[in-house]
Each structure stands twice: as C-alpha cells, then as structure tokens.
N, C-alpha and C. Protein backbone atom coordinates (compact mmCIF):
# COMPACT_ATOMS: atom_id res chain seq x y z
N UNK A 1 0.85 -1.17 0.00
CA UNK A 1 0.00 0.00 0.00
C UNK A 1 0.90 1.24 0.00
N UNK A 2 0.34 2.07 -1.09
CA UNK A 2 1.61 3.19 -1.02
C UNK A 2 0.71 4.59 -0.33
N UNK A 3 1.35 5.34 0.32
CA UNK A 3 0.96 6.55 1.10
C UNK A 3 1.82 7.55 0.87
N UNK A 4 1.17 8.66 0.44
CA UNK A 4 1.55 9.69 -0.64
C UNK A 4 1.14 10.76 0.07
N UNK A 5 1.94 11.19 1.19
CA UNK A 5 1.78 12.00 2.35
C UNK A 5 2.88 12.70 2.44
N UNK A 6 3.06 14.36 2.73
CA UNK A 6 3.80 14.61 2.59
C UNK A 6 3.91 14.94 4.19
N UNK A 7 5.33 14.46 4.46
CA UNK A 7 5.90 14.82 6.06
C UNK A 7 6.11 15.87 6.22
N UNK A 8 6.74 16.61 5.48
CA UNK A 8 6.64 17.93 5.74
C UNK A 8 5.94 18.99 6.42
N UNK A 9 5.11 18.63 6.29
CA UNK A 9 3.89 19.51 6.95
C UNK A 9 3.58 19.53 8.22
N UNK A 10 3.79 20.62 8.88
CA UNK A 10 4.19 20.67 10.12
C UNK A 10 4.22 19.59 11.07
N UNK A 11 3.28 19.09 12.37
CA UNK A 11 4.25 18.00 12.98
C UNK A 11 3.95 16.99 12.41
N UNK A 12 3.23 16.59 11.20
CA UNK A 12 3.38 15.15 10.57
C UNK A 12 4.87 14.92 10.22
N UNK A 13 5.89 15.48 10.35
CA UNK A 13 7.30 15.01 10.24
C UNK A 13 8.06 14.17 11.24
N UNK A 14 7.41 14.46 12.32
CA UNK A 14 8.36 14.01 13.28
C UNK A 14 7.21 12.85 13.52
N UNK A 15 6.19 12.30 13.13
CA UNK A 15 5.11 10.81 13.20
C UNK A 15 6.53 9.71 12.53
N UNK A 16 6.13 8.83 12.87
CA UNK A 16 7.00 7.22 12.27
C UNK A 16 5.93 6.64 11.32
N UNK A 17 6.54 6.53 10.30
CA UNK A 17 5.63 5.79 9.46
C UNK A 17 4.71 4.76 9.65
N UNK A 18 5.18 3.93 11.23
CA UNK A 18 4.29 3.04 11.39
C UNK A 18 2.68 3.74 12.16
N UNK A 19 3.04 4.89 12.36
CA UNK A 19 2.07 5.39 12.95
C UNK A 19 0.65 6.03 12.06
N UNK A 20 1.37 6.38 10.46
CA UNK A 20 0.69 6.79 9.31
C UNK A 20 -0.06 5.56 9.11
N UNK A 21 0.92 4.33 8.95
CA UNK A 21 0.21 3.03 8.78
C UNK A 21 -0.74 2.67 9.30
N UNK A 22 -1.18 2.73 10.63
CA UNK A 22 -2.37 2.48 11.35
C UNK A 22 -3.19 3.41 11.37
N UNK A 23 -3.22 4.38 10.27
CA UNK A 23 -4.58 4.67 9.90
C UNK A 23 -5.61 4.22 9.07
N UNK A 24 -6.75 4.13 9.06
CA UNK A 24 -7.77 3.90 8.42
C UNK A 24 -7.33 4.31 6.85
N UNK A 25 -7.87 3.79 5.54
CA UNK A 25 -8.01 4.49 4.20
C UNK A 25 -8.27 5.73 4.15
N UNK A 26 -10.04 6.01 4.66
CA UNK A 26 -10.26 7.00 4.65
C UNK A 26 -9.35 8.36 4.94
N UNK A 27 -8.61 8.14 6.54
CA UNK A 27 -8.05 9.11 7.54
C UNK A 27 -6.93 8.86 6.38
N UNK A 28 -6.04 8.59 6.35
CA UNK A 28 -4.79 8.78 5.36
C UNK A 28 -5.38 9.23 4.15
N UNK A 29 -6.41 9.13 3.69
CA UNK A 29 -7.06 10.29 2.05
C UNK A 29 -7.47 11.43 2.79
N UNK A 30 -7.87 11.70 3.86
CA UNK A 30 -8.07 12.74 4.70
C UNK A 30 -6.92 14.10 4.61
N UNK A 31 -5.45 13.10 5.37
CA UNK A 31 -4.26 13.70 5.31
C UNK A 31 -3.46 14.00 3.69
N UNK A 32 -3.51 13.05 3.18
CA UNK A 32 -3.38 12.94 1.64
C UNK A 32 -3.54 14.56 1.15
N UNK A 33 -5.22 14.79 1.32
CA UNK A 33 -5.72 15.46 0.83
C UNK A 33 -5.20 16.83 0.97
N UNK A 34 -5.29 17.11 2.42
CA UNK A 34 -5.23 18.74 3.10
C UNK A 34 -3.38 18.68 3.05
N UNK A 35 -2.60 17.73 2.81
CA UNK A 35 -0.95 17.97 2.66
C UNK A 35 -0.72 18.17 1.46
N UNK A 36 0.63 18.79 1.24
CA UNK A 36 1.84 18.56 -0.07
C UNK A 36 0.59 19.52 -1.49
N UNK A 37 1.06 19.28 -2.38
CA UNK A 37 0.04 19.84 -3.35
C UNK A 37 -1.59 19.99 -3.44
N UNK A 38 -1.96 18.70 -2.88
CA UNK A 38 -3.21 19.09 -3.09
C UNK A 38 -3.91 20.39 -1.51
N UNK A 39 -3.18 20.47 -0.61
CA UNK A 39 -3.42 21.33 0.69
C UNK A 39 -3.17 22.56 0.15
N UNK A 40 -3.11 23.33 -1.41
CA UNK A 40 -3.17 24.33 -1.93
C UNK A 40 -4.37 24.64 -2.96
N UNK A 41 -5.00 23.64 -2.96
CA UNK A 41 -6.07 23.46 -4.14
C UNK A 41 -7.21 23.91 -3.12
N UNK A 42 -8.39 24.47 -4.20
CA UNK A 42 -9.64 24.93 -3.43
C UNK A 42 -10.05 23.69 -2.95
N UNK A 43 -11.44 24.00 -2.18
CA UNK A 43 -12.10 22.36 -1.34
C UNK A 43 -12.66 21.94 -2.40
N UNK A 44 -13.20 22.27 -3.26
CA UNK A 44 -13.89 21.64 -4.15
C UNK A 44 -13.60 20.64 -5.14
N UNK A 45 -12.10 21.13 -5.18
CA UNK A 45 -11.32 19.94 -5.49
C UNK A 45 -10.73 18.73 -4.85
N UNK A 46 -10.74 18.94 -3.30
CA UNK A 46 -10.22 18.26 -2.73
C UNK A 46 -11.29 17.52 -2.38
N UNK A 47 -12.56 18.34 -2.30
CA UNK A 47 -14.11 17.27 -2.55
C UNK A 47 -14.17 16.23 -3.57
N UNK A 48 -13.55 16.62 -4.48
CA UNK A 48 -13.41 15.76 -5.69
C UNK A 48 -13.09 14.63 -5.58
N UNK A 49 -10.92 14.98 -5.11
CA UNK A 49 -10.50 14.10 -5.06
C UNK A 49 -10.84 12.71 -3.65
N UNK A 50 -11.36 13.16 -3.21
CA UNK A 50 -12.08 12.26 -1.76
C UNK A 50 -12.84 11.71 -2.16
N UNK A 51 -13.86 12.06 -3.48
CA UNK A 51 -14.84 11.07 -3.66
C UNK A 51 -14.80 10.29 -4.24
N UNK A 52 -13.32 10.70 -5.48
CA UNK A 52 -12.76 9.92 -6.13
C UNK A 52 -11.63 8.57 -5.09
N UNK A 53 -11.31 9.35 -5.09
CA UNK A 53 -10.34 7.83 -3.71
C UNK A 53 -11.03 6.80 -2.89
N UNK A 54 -12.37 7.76 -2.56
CA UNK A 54 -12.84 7.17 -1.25
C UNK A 54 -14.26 6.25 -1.64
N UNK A 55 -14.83 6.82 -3.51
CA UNK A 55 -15.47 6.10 -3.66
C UNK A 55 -17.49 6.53 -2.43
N UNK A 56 -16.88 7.91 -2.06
CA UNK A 56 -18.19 8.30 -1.08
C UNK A 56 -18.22 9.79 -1.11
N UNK A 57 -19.47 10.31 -1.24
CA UNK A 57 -19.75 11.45 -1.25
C UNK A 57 -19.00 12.59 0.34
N UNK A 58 -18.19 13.62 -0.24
CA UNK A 58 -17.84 14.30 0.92
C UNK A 58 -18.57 15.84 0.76
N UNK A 59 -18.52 16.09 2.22
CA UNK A 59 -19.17 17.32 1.85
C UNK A 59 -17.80 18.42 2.58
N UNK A 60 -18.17 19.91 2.44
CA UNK A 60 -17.18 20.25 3.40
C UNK A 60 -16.62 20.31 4.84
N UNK A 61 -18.65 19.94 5.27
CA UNK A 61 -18.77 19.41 6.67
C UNK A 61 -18.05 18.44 7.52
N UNK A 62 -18.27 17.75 6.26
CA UNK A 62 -17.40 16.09 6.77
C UNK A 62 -16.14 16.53 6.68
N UNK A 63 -15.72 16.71 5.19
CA UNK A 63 -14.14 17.01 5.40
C UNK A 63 -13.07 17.87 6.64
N UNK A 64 -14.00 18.90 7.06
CA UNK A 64 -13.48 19.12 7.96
C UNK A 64 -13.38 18.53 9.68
N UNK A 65 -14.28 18.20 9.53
CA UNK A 65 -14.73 17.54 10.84
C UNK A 65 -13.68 16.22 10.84
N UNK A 66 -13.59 15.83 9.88
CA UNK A 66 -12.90 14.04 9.86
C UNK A 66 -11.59 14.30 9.90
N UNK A 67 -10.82 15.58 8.92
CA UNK A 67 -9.84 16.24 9.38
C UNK A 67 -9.60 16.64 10.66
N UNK A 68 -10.27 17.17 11.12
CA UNK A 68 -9.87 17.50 12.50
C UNK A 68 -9.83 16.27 13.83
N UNK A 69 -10.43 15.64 13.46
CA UNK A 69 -10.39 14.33 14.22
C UNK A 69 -9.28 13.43 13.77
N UNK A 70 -8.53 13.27 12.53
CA UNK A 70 -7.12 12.85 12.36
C UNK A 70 -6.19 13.54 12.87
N UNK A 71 -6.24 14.66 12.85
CA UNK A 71 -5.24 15.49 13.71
C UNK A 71 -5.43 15.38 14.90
N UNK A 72 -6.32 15.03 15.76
CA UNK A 72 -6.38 14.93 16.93
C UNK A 72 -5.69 13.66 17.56
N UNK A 73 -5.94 12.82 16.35
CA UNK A 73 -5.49 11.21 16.78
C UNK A 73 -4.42 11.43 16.31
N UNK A 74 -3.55 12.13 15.92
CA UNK A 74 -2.18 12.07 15.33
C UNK A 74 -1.72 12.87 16.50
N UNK A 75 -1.81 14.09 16.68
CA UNK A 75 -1.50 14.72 17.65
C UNK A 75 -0.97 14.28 18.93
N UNK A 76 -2.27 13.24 19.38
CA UNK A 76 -2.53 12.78 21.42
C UNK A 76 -1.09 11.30 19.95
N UNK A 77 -1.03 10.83 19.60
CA UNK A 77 0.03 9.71 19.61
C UNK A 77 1.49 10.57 19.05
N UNK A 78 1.92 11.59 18.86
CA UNK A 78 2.94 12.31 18.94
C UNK A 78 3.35 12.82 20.43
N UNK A 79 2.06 13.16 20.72
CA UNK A 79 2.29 13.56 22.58
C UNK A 79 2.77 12.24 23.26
N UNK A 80 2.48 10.70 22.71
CA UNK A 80 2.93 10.11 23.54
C UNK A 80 4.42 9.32 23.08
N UNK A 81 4.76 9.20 21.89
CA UNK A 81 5.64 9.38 21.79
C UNK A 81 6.76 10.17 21.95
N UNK A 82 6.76 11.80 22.47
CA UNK A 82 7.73 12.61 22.74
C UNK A 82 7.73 12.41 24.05
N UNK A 83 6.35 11.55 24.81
CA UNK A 83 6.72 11.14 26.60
C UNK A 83 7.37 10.14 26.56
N UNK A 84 7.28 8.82 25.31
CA UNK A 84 7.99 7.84 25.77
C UNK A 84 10.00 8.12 25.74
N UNK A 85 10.41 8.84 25.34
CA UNK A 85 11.55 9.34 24.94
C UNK A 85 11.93 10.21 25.67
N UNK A 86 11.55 10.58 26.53
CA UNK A 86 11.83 11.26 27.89
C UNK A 86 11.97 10.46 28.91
C-alpha cells in the first residue's frame, strides 16, 4: 500500500511511518488530501478528489470535521511518543 503523504507539513514530520500506517483508508485520504500539493487546491477539489479515492460522497462538513479528528489522533500519539523518549 503506497501513502503519498507529505511529512513535511508541520508535525506530521516528526510521526514514524508506522504510525501513518495504522490509519484507516479513509483518515490517510483525509491527510493525503489537506498535505503537499493538493493542501493548496480549493475544497472543491479536494471534494473531488475524496470522492474519487474514497469512492463516497464528501461534503465540506465532513471534510473538515474528519480532518480534525485525524489530527487529533495524530497529535494525542505524537504527545505520547515525545513522553515515551523522555
């Protein structure tokens, strides 16, 4: 399975790939989406491309909401990785 995520983007750099890995399809087309090139494109495109990947109607509602809930779950497992390393 290939994941076409760009690390770059603010603290998704310092995540371990195995941590990208245990996301859901959806949540990684989520991140996909709002990173790297397409995180410059209007929503309407990025509506596009979600429905195209995901095969399900998105709205902007959802998109944001489901976004923000990957970041949250990415976030609280970066917080616990910078505790386990302490």
């Amino acid at each position: 399975m290939k994941i076409d995520i760009d690390l770059k983007s603010g603290f998704l750099q310092s995540l371990k790939r195995e941590v990208l890995a245990t996301l859901t399809p959806e949540e990684r087309a989520l991140i996909e989406v709002s990173t790297g090139e397409m995180g410059n494109k209007p929503d309407a495109v990025k509506l596009g491309w979600l429905k195209m990947r995901t095969k399900e109607t998105w709205t902007k509602q959802r998109y944001t909401r489901g976004l923000n809930q990957v970041m949250k779950k990415l976030r609280t497992e970066l917080e616990a990785q910078s505790s386990r390393k302490e």
